[in-house]
C-alpha atoms as a PDB file:
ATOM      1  CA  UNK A   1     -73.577 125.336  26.589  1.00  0.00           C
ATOM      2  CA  UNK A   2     -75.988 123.267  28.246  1.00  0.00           C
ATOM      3  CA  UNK A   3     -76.284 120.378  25.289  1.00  0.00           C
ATOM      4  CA  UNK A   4     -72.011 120.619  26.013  1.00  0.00           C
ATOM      5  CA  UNK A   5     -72.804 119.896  29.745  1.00  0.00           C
ATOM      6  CA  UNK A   6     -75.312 116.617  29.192  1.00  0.00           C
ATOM      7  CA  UNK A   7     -72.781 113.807  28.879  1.00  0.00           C
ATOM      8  CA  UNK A   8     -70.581 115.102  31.863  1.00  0.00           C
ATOM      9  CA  UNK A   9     -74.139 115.114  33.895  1.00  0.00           C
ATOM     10  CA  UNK A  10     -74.807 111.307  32.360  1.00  0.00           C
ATOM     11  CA  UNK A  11     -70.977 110.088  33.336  1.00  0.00           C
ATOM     12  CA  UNK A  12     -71.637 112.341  37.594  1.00  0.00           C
ATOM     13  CA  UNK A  13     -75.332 110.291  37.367  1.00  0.00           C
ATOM     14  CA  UNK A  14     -73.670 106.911  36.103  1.00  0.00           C
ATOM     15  CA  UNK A  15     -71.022 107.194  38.971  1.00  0.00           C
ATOM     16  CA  UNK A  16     -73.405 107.814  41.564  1.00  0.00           C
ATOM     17  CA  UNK A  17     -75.994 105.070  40.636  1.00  0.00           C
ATOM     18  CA  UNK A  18     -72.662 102.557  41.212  1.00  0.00           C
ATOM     19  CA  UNK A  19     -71.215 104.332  44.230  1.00  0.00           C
ATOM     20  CA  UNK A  20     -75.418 104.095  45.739  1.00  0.00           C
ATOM     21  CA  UNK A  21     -75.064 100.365  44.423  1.00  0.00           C
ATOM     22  CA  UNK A  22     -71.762  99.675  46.201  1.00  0.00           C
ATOM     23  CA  UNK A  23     -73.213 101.037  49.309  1.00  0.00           C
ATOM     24  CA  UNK A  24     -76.150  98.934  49.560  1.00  0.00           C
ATOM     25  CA  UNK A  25     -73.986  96.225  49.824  1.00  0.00           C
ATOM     26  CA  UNK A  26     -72.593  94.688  53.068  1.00  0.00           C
ATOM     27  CA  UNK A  27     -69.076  93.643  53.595  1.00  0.00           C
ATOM     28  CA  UNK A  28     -69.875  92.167  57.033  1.00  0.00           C
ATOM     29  CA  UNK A  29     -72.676  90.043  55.376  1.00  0.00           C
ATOM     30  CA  UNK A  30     -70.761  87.204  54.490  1.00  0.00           C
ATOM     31  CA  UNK A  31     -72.609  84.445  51.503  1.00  0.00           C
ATOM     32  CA  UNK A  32     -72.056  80.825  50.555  1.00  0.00           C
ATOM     33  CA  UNK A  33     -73.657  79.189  47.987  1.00  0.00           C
ATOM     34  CA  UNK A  34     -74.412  75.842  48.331  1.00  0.00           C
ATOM     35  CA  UNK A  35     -75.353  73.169  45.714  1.00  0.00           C
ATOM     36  CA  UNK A  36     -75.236  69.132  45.572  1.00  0.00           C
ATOM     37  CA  UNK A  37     -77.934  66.346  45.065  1.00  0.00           C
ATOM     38  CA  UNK A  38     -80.306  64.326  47.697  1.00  0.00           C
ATOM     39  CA  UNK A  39     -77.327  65.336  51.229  1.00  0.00           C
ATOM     40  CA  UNK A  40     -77.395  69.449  50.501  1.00  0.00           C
ATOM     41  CA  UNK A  41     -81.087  69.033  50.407  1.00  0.00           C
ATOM     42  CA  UNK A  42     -81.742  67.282  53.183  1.00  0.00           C
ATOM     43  CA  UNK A  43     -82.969  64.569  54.146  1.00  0.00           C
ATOM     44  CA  UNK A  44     -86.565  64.429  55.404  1.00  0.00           C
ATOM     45  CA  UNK A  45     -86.852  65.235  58.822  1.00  0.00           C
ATOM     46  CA  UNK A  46     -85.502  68.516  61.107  1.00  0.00           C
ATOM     47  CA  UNK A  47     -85.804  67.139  65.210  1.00  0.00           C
ATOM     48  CA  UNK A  48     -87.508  70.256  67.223  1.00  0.00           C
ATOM     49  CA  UNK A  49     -84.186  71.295  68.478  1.00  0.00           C
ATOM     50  CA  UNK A  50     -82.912  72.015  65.299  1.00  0.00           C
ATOM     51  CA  UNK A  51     -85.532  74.529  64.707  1.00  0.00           C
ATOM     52  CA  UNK A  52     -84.984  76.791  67.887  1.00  0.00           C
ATOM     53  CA  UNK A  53     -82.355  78.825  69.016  1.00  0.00           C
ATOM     54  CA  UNK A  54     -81.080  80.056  65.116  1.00  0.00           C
ATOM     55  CA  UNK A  55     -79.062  83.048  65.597  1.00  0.00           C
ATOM     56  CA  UNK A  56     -80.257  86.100  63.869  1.00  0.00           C
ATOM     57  CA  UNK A  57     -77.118  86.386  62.455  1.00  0.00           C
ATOM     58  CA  UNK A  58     -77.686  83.138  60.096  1.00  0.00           C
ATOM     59  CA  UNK A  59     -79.549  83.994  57.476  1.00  0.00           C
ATOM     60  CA  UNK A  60     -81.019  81.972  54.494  1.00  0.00           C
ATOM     61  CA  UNK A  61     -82.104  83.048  51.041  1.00  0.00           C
ATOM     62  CA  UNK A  62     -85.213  81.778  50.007  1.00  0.00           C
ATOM     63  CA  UNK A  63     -84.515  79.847  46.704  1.00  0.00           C
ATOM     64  CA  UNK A  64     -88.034  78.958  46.438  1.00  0.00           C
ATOM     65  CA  UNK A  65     -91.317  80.244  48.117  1.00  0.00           C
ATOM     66  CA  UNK A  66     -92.039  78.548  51.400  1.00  0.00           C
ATOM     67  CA  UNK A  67     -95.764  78.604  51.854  1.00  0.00           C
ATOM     68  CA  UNK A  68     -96.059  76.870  54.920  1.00  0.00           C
ATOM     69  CA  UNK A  69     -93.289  78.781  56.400  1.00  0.00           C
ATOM     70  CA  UNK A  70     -94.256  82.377  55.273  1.00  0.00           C
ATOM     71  CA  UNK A  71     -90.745  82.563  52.973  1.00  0.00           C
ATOM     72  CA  UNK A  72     -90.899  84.194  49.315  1.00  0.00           C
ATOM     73  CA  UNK A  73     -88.514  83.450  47.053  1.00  0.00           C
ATOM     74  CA  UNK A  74     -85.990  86.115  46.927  1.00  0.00           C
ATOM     75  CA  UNK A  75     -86.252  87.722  50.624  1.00  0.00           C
ATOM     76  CA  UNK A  76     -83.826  86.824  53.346  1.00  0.00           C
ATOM     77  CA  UNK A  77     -84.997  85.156  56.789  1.00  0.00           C
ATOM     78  CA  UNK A  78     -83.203  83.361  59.771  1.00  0.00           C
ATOM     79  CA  UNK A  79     -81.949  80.446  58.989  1.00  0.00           C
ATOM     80  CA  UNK A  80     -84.305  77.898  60.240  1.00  0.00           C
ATOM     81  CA  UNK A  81     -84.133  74.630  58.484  1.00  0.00           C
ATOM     82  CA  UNK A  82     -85.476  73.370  55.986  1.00  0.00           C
ATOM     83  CA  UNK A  83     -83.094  75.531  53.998  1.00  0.00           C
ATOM     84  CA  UNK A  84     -83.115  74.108  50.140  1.00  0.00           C
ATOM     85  CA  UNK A  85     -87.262  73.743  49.866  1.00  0.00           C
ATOM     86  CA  UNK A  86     -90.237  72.623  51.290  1.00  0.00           C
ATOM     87  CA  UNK A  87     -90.538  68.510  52.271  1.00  0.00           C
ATOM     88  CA  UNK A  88     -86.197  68.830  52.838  1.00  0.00           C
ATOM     89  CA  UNK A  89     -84.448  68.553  55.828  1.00  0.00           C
ATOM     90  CA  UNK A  90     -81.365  69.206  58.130  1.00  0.00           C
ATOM     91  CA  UNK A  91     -78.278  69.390  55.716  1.00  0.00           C
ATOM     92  CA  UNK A  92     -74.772  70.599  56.005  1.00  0.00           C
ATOM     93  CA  UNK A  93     -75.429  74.171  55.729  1.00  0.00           C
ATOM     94  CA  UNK A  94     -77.315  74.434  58.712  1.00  0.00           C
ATOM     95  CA  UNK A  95     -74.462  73.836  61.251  1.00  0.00           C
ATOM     96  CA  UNK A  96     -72.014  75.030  58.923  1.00  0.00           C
ATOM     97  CA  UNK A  97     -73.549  78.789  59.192  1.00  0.00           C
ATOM     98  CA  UNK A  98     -74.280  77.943  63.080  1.00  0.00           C
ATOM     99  CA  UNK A  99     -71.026  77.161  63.271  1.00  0.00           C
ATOM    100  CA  UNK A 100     -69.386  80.613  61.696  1.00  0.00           C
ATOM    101  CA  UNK A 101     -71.790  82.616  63.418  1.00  0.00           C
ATOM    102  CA  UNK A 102     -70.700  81.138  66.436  1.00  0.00           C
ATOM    103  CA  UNK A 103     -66.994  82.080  66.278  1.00  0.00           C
ATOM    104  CA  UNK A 104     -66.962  84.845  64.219  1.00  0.00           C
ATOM    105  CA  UNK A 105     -67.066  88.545  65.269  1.00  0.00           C
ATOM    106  CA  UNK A 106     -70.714  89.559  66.470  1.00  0.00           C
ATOM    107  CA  UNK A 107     -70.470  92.502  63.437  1.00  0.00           C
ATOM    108  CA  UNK A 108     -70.542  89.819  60.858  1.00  0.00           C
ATOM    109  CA  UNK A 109     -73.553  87.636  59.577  1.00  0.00           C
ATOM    110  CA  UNK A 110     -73.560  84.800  57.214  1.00  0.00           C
ATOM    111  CA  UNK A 111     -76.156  83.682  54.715  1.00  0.00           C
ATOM    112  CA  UNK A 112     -77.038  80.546  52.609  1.00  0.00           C
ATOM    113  CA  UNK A 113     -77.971  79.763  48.867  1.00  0.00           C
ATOM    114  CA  UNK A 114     -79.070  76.487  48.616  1.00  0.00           C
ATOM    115  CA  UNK A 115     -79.979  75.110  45.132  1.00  0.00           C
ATOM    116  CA  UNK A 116     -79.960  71.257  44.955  1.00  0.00           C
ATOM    117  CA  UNK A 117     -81.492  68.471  43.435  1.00  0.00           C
ATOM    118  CA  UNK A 118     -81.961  64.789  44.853  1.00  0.00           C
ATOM    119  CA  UNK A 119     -80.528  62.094  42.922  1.00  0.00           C
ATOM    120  CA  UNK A 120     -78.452  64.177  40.300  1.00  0.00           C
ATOM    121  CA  UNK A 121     -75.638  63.456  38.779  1.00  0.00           C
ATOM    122  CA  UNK A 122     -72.789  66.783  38.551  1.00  0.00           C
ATOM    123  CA  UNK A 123     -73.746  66.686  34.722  1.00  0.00           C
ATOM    124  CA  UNK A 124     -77.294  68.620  36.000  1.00  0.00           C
ATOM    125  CA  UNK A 125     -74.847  71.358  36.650  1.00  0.00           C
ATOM    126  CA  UNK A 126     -72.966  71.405  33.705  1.00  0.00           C
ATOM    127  CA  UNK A 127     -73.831  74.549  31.636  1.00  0.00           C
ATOM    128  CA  UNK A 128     -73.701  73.313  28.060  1.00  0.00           C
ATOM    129  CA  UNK A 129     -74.725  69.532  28.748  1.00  0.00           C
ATOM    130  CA  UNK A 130     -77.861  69.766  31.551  1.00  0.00           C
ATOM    131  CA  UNK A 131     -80.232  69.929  28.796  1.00  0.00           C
ATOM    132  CA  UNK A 132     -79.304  66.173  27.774  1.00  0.00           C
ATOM    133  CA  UNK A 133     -79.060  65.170  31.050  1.00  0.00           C
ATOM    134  CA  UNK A 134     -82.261  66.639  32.377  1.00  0.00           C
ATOM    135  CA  UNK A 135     -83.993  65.077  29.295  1.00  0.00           C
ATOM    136  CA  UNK A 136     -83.504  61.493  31.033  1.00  0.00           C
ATOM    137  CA  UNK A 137     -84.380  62.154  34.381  1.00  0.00           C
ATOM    138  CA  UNK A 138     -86.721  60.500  36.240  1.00  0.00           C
ATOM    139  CA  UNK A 139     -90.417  62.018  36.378  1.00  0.00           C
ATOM    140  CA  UNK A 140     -89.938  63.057  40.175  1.00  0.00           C
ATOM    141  CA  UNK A 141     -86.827  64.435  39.765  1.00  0.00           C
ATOM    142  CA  UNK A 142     -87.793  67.026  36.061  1.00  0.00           C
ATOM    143  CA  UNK A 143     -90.350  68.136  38.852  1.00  0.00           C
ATOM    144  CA  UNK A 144     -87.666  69.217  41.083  1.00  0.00           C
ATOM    145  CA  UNK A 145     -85.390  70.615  38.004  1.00  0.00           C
ATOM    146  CA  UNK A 146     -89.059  72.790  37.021  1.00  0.00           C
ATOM    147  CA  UNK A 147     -88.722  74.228  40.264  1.00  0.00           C
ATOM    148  CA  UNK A 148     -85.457  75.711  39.427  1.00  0.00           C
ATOM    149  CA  UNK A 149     -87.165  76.514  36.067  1.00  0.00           C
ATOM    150  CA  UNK A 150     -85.484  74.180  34.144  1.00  0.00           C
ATOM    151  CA  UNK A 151     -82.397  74.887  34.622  1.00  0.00           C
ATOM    152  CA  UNK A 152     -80.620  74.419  38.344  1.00  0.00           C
ATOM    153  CA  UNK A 153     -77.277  76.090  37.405  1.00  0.00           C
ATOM    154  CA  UNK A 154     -78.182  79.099  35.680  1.00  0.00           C
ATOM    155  CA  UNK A 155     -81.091  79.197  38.734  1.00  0.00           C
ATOM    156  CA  UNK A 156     -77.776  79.191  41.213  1.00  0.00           C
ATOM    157  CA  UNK A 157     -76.262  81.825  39.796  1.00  0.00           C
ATOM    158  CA  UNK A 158     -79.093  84.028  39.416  1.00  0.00           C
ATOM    159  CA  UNK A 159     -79.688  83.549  42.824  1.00  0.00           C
ATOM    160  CA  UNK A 160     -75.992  84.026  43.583  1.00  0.00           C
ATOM    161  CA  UNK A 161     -76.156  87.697  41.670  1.00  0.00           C
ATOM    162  CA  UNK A 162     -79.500  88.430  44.206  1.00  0.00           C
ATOM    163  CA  UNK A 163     -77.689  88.103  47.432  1.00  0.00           C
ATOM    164  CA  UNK A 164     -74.347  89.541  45.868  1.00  0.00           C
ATOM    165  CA  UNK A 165     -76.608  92.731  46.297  1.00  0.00           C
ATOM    166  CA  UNK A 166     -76.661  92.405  50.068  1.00  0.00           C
ATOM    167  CA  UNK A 167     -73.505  90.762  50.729  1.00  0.00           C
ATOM    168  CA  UNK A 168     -70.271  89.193  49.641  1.00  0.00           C
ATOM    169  CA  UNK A 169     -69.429  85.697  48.802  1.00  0.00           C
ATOM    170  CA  UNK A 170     -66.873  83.529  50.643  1.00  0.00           C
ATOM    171  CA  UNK A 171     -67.310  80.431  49.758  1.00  0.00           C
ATOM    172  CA  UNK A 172     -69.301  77.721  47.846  1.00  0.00           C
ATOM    173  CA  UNK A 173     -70.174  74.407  49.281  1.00  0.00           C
ATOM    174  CA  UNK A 174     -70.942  71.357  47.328  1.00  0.00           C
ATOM    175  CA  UNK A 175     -72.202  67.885  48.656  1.00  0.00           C
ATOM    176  CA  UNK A 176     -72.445  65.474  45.808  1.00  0.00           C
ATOM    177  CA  UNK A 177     -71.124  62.240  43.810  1.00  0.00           C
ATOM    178  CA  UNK A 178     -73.708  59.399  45.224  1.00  0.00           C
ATOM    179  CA  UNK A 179     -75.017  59.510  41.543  1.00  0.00           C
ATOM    180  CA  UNK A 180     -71.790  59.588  39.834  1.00  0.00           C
ATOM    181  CA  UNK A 181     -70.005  57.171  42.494  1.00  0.00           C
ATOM    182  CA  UNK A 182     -66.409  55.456  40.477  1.00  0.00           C
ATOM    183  CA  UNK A 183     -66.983  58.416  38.118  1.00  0.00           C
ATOM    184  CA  UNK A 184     -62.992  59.460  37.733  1.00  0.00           C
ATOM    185  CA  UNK A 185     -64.079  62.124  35.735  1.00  0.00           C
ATOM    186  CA  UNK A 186     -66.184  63.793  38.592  1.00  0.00           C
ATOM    187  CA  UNK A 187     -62.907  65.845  39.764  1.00  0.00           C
ATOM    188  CA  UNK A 188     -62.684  67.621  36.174  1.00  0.00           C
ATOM    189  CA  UNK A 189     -66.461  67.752  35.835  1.00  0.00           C
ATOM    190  CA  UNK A 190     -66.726  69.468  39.099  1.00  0.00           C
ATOM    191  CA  UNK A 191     -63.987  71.394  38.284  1.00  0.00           C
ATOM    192  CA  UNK A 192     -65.343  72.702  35.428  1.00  0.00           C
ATOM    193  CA  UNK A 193     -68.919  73.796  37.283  1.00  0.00           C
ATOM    194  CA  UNK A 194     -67.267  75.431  39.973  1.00  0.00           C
ATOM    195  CA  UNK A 195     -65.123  77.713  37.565  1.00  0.00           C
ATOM    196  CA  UNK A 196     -68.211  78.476  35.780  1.00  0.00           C
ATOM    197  CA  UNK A 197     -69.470  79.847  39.232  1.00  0.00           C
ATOM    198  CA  UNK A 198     -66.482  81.761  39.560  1.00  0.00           C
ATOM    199  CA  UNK A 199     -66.884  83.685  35.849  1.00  0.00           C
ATOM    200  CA  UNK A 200     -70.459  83.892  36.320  1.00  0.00           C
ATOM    201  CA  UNK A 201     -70.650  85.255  39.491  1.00  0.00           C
ATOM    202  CA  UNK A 202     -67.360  87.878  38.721  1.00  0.00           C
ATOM    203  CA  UNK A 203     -65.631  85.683  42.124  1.00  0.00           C
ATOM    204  CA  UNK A 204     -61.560  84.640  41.927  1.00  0.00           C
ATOM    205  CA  UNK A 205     -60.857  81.748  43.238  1.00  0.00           C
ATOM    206  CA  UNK A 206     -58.382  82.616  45.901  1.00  0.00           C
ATOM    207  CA  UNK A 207     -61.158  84.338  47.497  1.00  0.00           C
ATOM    208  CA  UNK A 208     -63.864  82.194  47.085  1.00  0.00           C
ATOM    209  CA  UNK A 209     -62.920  78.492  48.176  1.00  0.00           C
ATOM    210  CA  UNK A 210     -64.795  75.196  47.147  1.00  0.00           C
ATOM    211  CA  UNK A 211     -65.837  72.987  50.314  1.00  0.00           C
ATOM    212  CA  UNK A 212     -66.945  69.364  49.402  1.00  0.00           C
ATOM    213  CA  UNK A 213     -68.274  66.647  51.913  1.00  0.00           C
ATOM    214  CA  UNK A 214     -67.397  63.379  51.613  1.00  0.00           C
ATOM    215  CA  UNK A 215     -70.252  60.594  51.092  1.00  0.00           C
ATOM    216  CA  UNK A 216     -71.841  58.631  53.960  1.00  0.00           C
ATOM    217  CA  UNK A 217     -68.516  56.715  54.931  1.00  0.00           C
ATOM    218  CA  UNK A 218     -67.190  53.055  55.080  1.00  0.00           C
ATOM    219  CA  UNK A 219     -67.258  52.857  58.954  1.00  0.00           C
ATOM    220  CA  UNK A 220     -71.487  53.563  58.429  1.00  0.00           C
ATOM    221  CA  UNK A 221     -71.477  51.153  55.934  1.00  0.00           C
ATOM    222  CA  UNK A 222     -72.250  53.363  53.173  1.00  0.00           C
ATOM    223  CA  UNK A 223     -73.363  52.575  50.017  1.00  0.00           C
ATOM    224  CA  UNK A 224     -70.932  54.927  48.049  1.00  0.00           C
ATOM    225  CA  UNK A 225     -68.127  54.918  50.360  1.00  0.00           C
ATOM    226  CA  UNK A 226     -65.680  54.306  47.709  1.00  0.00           C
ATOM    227  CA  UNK A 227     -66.195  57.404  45.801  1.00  0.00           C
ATOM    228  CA  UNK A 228     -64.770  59.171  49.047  1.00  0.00           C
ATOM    229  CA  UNK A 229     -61.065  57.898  47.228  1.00  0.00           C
ATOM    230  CA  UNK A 230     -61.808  60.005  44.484  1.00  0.00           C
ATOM    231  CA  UNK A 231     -63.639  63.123  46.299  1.00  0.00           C
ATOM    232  CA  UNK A 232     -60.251  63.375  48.959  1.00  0.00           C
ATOM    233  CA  UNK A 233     -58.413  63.978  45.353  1.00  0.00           C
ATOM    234  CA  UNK A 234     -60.303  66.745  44.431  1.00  0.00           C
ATOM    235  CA  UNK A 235     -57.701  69.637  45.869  1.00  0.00           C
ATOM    236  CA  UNK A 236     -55.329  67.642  42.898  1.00  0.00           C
ATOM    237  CA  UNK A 237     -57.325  69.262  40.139  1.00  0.00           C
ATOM    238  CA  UNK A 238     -58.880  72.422  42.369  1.00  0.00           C
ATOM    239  CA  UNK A 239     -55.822  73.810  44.500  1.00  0.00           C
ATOM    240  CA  UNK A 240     -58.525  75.962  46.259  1.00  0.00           C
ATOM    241  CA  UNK A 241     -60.791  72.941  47.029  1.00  0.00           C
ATOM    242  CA  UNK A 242     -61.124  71.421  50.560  1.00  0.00           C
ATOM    243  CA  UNK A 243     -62.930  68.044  51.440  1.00  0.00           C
ATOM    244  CA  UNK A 244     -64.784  67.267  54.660  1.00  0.00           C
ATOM    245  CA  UNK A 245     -64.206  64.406  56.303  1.00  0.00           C
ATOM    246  CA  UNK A 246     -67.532  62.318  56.926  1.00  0.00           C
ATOM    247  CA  UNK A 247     -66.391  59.457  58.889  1.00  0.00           C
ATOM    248  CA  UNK A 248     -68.199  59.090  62.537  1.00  0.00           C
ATOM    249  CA  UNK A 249     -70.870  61.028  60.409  1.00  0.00           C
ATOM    250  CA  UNK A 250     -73.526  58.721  61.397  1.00  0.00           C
ATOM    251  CA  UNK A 251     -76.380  57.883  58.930  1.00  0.00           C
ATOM    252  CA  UNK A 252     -80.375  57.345  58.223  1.00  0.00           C
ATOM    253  CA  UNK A 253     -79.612  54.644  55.646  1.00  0.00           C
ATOM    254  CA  UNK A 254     -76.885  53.772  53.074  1.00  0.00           C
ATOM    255  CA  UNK A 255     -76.559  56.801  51.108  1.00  0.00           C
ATOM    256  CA  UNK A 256     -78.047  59.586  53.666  1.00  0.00           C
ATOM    257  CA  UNK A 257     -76.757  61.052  56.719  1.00  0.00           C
ATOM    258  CA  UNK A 258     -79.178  61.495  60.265  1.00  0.00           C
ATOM    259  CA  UNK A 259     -79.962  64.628  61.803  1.00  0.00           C
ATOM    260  CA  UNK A 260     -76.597  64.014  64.044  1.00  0.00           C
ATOM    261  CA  UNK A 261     -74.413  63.173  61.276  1.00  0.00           C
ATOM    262  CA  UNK A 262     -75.654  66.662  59.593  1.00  0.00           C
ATOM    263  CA  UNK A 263     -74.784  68.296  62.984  1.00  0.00           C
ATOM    264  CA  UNK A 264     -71.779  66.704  62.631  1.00  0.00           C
ATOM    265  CA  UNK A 265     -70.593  67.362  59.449  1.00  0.00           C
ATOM    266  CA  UNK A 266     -72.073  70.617  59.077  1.00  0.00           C
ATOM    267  CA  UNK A 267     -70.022  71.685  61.879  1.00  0.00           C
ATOM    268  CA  UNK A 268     -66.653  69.980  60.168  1.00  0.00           C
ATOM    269  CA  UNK A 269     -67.769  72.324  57.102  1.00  0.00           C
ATOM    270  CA  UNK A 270     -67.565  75.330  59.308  1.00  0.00           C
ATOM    271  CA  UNK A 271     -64.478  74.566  61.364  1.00  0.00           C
ATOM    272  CA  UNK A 272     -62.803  74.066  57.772  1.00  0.00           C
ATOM    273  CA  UNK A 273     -64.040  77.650  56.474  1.00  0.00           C
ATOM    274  CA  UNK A 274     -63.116  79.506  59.283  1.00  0.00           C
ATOM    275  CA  UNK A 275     -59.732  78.212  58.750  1.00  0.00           C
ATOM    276  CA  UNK A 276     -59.485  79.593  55.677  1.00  0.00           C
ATOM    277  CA  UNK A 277     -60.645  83.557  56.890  1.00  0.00           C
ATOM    278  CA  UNK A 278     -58.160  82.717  59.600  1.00  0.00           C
ATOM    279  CA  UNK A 279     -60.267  82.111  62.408  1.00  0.00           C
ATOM    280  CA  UNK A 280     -60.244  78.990  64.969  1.00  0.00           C
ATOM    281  CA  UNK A 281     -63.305  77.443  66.367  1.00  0.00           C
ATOM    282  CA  UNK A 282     -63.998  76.443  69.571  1.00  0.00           C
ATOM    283  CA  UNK A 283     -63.612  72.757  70.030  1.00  0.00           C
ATOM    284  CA  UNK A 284     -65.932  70.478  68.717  1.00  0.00           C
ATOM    285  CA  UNK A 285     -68.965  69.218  71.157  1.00  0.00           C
ATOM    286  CA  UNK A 286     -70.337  65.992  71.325  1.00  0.00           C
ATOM    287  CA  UNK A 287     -72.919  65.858  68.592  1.00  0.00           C
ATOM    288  CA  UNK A 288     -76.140  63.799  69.915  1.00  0.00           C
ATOM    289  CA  UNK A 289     -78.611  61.581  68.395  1.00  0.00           C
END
């Protein structure tokens, strides 16, 4: 009798191990992963005022341990920038969760994944051809890729299965294509990575838009500008893609944005996700040097 009643105990244990699993997990916590080259990094340097006043409520992931900062790799803290890794600076993901937490309900908070490498072309996020790609990288940059263990996507999505343990995700943000600027390909490539995401990280795409920035723009005289015609057709091969504007996104040089253009189109990055979960933002303020 009892040796009869072992499986049904296994199958009542099994069921409450996923139910305790399910629990731990918070629908109001809402995640977006965030990937790209040299612009979802950061460029060097976070003004004072973008360090103070982070709401609570915006949380970051730490992708990497933050000595200097007190961060391990793993844990969650308030979002205060850098948010990729040490040495980076203000990106878009800073006032894009600023900007949700902001105008959402006070019951939800939003958190950040940021894994991102300067300089890379999409191909470092390609599962079955990084390998060749990392193999020619510059020195500096297979020191970055080392951090990520060798590996950058397979590092996102790890990371992405971590915080799906405290939270849901909404949406994944890319800023990218300075490396593979006139590359007509880059649609289908990028196409190709972000479906990946979806599969590995068990998302549908309905659910789970793709947000992607446009490069440091004509009127800033930037140095990729014209890759912004092929990034604004990107919804033509991803119907659930949206692109963010980046002109008046004012710059640090040719191919990086300033602390205000971050502001700036961090916030444009926000507005355009809470338009998808059917919210409106408040109107835009003047973003300051």
């Amino acid at each position: 009798m009892i040796m009869k009643m072992k499986p049904t105990l296994l199958v009542l244990a099994g069921l409450l191990l996923l139910n305790a699993n399910a629990f731990s997990q918070d629908t109001n916590f809402w995640i977006f992963v965030c990937f790209g080259q040299s612009n979802m990094e950061g460029f060097p340097g976070i003004p004072e005022q973008d360090k103070t006043n982070v709401d609570n409520r915006f949380e970051v992931l730490a992708s990497v341990d933050f000595p200097n900062m007190d961060r391990k790799k793993g844990s969650w803290y308030t979002a205060v920038p850098p948010l990729c890794r040490p040495g980076c600076g203000l990106c878009p993901a800073d006032y894009f969760g600023r900007t949700l937490v902001a105008n959402l309900p006070a019951n939800i908070k939003v958190g950040i994944v940021n894994v991102s490498v300067a300089g890379c072309k999409i191909e470092l996020f390609e599962k079955t051809n990084y390998e060749s790609y990392a193999s020619t990288a510059a020195p500096w940059m297979k020191n970055i890729i080392k951090t990520y263990d060798g590996d950058p996507y397979q590092y996102l999505v790890d990371m992405g299965k971590l915080a799906q343990k405290d939270g849901v995700i909404k949406g994944i943000l890319l800023h990218q294509g300075e490396s593979n600027s006139g590359d007509k390909e880059w649609p289908n490539k990028v196409k190709g990575v972000y479906e990946n995401l979806l599969q590995d990280l068990n998302l549908k795409a309905a659910d789970v838009p793709l947000l992607a920035g446009e490069l440091v723009a004509k009127d800033q005289g930037g140095a990729c500008a014209g890759m912004n015609t092929i990034i604004d057709d990107l919804p033509k091969t991803i119907p659930t893609a949206h692109v963010i504007s980046a002109t008046g996104c004012t710059k640090a040089n040719a191919l990086h944005f300033n602390p205000a253009g971050y502001r700036l189109l961090g916030t444009r990055y926000g507005e355009e996700m809470l338009s998808t979960l059917g919210y409106k933002a408040a109107e835009t303020k003047q973003i300051e040097n």
